[in-house]
N, C-alpha and C. Protein backbone atom coordinates (compact mmCIF):
# COMPACT_ATOMS: atom_id res chain seq x y z
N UNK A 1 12.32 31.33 39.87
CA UNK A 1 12.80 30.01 40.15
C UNK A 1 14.31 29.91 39.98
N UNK A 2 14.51 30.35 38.72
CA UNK A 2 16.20 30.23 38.92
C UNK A 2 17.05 31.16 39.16
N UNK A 3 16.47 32.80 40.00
CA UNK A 3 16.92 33.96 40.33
C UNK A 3 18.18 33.57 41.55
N UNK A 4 17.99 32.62 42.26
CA UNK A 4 19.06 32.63 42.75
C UNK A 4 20.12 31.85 42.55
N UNK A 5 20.46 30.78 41.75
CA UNK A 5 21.05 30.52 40.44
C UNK A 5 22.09 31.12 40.17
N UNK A 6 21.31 32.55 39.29
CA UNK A 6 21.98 33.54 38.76
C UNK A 6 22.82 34.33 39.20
N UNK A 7 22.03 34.50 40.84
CA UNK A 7 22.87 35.67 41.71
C UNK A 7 23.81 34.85 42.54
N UNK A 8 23.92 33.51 42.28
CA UNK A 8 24.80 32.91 42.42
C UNK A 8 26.08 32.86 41.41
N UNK A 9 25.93 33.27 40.37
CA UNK A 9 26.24 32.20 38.97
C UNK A 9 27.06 33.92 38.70
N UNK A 10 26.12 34.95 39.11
CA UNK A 10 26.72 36.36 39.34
C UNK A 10 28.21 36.57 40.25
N UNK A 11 27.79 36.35 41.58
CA UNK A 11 29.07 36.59 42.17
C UNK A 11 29.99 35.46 42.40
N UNK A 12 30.19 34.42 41.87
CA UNK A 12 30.97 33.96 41.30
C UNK A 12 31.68 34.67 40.11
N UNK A 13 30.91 34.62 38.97
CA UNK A 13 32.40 35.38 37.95
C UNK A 13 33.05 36.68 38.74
N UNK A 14 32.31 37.55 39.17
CA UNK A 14 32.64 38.81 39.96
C UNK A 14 33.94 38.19 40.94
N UNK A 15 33.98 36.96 41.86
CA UNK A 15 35.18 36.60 42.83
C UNK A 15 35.96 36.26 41.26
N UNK A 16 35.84 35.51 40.76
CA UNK A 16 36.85 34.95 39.13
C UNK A 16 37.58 36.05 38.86
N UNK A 17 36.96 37.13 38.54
CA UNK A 17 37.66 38.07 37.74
C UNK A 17 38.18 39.04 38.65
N UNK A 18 37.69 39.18 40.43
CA UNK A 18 38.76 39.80 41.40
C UNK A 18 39.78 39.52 41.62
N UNK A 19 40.00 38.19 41.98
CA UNK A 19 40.99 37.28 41.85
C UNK A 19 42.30 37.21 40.46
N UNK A 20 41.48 37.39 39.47
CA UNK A 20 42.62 37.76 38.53
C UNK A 20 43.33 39.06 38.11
N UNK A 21 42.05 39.87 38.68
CA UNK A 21 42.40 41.40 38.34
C UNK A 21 43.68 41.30 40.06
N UNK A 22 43.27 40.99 41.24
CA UNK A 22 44.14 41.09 42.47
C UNK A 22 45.69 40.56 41.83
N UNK A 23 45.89 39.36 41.29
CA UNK A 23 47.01 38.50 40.63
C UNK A 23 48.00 39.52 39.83
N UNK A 24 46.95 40.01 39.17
CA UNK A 24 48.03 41.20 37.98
C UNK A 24 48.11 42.19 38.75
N UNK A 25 47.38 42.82 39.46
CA UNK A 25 47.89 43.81 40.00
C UNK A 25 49.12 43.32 41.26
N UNK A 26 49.16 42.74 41.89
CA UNK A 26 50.38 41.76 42.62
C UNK A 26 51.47 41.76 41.58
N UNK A 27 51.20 41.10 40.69
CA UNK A 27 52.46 41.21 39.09
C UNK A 27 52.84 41.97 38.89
N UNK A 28 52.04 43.32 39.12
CA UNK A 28 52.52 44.86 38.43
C UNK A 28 53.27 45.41 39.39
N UNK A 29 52.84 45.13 40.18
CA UNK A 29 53.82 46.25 41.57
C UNK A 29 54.87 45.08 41.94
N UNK A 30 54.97 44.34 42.17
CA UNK A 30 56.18 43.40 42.16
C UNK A 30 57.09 43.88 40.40
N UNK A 31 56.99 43.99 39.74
CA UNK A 31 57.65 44.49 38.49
C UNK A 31 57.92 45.93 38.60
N UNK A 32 57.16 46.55 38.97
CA UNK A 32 57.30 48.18 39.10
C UNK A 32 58.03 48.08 40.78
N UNK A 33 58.17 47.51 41.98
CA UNK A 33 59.32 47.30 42.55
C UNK A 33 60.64 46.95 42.26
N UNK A 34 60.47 46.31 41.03
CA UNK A 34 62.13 45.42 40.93
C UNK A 34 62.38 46.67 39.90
N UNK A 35 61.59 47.33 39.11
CA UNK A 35 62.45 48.17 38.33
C UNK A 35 62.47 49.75 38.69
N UNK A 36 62.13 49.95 40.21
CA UNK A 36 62.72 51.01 40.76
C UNK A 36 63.58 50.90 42.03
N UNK A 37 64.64 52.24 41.84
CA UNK A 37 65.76 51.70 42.38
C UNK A 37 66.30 53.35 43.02
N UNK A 38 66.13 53.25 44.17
CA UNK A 38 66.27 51.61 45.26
C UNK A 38 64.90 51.60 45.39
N UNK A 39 64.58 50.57 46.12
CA UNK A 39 63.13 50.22 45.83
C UNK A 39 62.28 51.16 46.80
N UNK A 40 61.08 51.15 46.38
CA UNK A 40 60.65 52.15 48.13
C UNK A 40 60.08 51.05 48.80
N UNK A 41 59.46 51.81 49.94
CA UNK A 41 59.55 51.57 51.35
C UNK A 41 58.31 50.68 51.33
N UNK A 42 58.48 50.30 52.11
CA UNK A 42 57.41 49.09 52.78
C UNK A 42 56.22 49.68 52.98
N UNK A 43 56.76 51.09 53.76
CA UNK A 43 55.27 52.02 53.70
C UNK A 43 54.32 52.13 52.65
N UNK A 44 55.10 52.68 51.53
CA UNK A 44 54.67 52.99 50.48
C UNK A 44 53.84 52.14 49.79
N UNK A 45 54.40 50.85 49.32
CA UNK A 45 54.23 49.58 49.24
C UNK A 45 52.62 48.81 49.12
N UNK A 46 52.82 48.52 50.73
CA UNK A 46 51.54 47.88 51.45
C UNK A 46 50.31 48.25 50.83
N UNK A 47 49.86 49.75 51.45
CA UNK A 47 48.66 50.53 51.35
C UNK A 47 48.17 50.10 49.64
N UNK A 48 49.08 50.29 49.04
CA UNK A 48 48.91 49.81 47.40
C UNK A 48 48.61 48.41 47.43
N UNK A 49 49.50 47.64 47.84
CA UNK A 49 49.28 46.35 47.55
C UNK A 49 48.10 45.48 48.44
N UNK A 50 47.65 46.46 49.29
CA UNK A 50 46.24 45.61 49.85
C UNK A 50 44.98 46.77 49.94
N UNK A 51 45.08 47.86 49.63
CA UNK A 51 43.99 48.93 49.68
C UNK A 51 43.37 48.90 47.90
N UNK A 52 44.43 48.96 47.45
CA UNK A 52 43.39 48.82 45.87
C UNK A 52 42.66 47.43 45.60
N UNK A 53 43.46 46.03 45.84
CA UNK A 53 42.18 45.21 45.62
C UNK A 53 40.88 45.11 46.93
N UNK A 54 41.16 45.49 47.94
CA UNK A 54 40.00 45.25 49.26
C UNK A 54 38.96 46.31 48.25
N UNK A 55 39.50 47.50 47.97
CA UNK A 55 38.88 48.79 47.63
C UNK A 55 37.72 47.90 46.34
N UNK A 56 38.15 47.38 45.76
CA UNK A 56 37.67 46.90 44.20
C UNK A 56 36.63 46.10 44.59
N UNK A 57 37.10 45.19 45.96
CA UNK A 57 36.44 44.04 46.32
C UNK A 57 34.88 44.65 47.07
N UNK A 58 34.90 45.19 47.32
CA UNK A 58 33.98 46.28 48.19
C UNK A 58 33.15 46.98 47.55
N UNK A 59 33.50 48.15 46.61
CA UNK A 59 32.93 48.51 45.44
C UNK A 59 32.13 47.07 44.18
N UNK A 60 33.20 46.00 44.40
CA UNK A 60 32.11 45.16 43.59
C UNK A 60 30.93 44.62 44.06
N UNK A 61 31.01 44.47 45.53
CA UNK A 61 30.31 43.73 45.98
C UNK A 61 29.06 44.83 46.28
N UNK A 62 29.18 45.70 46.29
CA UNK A 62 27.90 47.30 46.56
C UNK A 62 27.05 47.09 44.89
N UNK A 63 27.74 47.18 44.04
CA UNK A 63 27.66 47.15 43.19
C UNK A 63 26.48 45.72 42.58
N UNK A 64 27.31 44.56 42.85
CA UNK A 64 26.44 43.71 42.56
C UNK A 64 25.11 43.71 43.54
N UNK A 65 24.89 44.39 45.14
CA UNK A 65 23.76 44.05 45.24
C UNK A 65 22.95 45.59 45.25
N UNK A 66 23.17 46.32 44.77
CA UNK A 66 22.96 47.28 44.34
C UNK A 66 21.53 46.83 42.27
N UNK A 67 22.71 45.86 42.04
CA UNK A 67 21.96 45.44 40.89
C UNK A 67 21.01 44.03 41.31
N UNK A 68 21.68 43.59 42.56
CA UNK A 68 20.03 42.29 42.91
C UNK A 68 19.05 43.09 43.01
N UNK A 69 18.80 44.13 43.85
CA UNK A 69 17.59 44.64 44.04
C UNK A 69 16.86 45.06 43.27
N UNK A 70 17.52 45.61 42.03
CA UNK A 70 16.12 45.91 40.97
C UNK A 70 15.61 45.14 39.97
């Protein structure tokens, strides 16, 4: 009765805490840009700043329904 509730009530904190883990990691490489010098490249950059949280986001989400099913 209240299983979906939960697996509601589930990926919610899971977006909460992507979202904050995405924020600091945004914080960190914006800080680790300003304190290397000269800064690198845009190339370099990007792939970091949008491949590690999609990557996290993806893996969480396998993850959580990986754990609905059993």
């Amino acid at each position: 009765m209240f299983e979906p509730d939960r697996a509601r009530q589930r990926w919610h904190r899971f977006l909460l805490v992507w979202m904050m883990g995405t924020a600091l990691w945004l914080a960190a490489l914006l800080i680790a840009q300003a304190a290397i010098r000269p800064a690198p490249a845009f190339s370099v950059m990007a792939p970091l700043l949008v491949g590690v949280p999609a990557l996290a986001l993806g893996l969480g989400a396998v993850l959580l329904r990986r754990r609905a099913r059993r």
